[in-house]
C-alpha atoms as a PDB file:
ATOM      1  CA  UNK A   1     155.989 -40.637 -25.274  1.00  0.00           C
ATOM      2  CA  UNK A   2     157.861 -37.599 -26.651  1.00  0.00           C
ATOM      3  CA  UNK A   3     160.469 -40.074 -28.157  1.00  0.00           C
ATOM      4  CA  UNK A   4     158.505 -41.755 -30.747  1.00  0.00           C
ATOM      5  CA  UNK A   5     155.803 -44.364 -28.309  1.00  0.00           C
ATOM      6  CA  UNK A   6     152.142 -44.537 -29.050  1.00  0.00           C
ATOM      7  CA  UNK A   7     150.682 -45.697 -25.412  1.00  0.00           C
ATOM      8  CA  UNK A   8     152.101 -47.764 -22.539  1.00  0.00           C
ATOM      9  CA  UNK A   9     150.385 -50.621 -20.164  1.00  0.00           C
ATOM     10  CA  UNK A  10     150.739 -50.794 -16.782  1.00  0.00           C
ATOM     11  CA  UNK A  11     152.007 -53.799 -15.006  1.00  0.00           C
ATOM     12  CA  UNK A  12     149.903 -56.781 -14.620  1.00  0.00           C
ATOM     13  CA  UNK A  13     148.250 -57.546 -11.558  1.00  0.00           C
ATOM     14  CA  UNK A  14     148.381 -61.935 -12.093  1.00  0.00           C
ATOM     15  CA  UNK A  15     146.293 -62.295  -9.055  1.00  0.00           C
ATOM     16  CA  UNK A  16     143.311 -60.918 -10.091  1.00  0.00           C
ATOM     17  CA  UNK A  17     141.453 -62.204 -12.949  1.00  0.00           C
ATOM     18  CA  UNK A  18     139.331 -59.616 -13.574  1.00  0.00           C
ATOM     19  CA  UNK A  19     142.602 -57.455 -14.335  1.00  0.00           C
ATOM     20  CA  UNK A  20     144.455 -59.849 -16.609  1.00  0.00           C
ATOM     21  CA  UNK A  21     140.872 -60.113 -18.881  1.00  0.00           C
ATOM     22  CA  UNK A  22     140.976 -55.869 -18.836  1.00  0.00           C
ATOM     23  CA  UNK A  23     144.711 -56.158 -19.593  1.00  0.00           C
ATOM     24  CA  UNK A  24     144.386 -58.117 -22.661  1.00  0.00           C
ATOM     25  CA  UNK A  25     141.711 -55.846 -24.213  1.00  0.00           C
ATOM     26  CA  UNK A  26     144.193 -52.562 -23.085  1.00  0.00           C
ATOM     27  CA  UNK A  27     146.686 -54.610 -25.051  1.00  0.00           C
ATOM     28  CA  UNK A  28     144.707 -55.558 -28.341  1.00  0.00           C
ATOM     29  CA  UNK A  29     143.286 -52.062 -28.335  1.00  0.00           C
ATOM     30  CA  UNK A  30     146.716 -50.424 -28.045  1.00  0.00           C
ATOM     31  CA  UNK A  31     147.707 -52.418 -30.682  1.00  0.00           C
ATOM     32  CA  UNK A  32     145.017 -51.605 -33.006  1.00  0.00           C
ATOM     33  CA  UNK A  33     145.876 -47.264 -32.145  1.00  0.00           C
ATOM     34  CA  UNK A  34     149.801 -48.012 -32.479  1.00  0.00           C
ATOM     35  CA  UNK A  35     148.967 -49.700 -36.330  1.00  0.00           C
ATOM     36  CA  UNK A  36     147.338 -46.283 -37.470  1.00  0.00           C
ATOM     37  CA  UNK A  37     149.367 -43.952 -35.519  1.00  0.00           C
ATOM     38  CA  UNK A  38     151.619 -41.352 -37.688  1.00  0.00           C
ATOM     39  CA  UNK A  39     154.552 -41.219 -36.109  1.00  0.00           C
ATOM     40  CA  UNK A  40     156.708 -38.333 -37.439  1.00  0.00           C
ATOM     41  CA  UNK A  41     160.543 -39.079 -36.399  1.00  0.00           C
ATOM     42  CA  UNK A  42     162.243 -36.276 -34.111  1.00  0.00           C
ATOM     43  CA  UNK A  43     165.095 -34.307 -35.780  1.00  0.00           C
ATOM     44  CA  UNK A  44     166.044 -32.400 -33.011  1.00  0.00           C
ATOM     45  CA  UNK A  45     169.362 -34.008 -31.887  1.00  0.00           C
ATOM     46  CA  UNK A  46     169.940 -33.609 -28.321  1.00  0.00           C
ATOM     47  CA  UNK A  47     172.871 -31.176 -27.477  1.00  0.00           C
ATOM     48  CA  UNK A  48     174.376 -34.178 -24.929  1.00  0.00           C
ATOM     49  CA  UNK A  49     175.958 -35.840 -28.068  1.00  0.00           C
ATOM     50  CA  UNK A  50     177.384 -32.679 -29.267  1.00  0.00           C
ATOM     51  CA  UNK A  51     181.551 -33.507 -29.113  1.00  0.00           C
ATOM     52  CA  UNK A  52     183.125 -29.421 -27.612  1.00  0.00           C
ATOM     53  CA  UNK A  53     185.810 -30.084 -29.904  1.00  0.00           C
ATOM     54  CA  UNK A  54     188.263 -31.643 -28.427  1.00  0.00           C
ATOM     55  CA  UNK A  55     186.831 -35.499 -27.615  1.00  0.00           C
ATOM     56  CA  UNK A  56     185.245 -34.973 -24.695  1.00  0.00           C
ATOM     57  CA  UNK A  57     181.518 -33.526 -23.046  1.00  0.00           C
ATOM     58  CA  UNK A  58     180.406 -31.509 -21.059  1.00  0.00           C
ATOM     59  CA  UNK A  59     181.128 -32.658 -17.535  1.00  0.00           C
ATOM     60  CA  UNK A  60     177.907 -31.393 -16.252  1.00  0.00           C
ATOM     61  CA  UNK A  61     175.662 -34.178 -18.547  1.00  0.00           C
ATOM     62  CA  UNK A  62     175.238 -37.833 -17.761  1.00  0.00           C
ATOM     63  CA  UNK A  63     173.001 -40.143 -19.703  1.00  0.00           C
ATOM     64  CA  UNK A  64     171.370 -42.450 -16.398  1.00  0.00           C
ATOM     65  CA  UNK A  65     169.249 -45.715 -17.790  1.00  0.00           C
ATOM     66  CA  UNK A  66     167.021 -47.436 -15.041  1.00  0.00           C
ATOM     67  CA  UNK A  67     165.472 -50.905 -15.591  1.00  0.00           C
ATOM     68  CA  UNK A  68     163.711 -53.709 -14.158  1.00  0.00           C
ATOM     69  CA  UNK A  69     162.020 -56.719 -15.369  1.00  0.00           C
ATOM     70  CA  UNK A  70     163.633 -57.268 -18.501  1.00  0.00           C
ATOM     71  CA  UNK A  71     165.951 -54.195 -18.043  1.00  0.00           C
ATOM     72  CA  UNK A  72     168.702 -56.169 -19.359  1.00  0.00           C
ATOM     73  CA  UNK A  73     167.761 -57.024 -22.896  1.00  0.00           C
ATOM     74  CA  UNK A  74     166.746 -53.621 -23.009  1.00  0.00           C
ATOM     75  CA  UNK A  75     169.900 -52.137 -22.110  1.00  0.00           C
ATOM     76  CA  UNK A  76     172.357 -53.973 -24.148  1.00  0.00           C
ATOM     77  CA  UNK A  77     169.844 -52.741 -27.153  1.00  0.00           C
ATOM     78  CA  UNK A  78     170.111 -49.324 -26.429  1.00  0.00           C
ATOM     79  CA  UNK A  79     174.042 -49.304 -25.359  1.00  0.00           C
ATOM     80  CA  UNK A  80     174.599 -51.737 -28.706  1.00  0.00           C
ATOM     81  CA  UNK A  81     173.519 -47.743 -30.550  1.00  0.00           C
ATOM     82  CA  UNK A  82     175.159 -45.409 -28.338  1.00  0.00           C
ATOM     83  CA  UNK A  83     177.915 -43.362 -30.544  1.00  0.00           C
ATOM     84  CA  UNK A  84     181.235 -44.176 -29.176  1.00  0.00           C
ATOM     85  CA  UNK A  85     181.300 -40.572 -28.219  1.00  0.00           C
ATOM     86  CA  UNK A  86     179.219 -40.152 -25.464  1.00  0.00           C
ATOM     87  CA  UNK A  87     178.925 -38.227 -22.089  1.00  0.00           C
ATOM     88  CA  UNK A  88     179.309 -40.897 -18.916  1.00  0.00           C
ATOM     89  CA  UNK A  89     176.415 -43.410 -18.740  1.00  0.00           C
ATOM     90  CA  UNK A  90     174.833 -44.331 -15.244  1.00  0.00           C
ATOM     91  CA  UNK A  91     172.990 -47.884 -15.248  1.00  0.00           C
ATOM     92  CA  UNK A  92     170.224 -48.598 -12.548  1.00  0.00           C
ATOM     93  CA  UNK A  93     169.291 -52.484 -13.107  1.00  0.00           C
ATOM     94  CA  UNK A  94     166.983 -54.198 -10.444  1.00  0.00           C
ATOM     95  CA  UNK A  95     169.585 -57.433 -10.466  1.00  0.00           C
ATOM     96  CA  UNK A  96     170.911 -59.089  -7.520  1.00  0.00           C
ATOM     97  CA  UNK A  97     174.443 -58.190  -6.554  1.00  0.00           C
ATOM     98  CA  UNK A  98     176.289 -61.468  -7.602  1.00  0.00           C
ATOM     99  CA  UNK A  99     175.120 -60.914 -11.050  1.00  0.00           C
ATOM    100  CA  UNK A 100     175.870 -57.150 -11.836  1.00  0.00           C
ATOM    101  CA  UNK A 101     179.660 -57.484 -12.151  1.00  0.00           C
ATOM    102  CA  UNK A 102     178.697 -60.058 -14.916  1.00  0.00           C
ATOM    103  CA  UNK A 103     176.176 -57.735 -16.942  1.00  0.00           C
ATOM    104  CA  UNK A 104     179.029 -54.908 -16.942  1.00  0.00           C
ATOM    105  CA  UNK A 105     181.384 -57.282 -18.210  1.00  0.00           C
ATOM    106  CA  UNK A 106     178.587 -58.366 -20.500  1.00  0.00           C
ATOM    107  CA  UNK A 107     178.088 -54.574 -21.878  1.00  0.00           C
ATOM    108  CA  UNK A 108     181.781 -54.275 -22.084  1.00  0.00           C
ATOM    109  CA  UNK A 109     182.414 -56.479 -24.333  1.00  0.00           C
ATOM    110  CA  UNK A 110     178.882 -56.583 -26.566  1.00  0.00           C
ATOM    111  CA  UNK A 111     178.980 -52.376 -26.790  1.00  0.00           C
ATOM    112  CA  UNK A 112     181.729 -50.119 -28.111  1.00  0.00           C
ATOM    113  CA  UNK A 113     181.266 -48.516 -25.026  1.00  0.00           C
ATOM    114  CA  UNK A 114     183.647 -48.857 -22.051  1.00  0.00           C
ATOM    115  CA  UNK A 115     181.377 -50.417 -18.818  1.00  0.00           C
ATOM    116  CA  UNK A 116     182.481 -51.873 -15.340  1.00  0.00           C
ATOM    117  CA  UNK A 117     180.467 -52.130 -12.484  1.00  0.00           C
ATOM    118  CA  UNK A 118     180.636 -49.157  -9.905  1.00  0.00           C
ATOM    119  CA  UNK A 119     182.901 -48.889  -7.317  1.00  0.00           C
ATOM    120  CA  UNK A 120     183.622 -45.938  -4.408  1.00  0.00           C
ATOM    121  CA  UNK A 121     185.308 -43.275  -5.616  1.00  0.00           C
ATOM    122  CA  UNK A 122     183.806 -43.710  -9.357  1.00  0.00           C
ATOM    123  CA  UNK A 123     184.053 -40.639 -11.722  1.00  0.00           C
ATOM    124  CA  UNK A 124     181.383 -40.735 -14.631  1.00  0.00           C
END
């Protein structure tokens, strides 16, 4: 919420009716908030994109994403308007195993970013 979103909903429970007729009024009412919200845009810059001067970070910041549902759309969004020049980036997607070597190789080449799946012995 601190970065700029109005409300959330929580997942929906598609077994119960009762819950998907309450989520749909969460949903319209949310809407109806988020279209008069003021929203007043953060210019406090984090300090974990601050460059020490000589290309590199701080060794002691990561930036760690985790995702589900969806998580990959998301991600390639958010990586797509990273700065090239950027402290190590940990990815947590709920994918099965066959396909995670294929989204880093995805991110790789859709990002300016260099991405690879993890492997032992990994530094970020």
């Amino acid at each position: 919420m601190d970065t700029g979103a109005v409300d959330f909903v929580v997942k929906l429970d598609m077994g119960n009716m009762k819950s998907v007729e309450q989520f749909i009024y969460e949903i319209i009412e949310n809407i109806k908030i988020a279209s008069i919200a003021k929203i007043v845009q953060n210019t406090v810059k984090s300090s974990i994109y601050s460059d020490n001067g000589h290309g590199s970070f701080d060794s002691g910041k990561i930036i760690a994403i985790g995702a589900s549902a969806g998580g990959p759309e998301s991600i390639t969004r958010i990586l797509k308007n990273m700065p090239v020049k950027i402290p190590g980036v940990v990815i947590v997607q709920h994918i099965p195993p066959v396909f995670s070597r294929l989204f880093a190789e995805r991110l790789n080449k859709s990002t300016n970013l260099k991405m690879k799946e993890a492997e032992t012995g990994d530094y970020v």
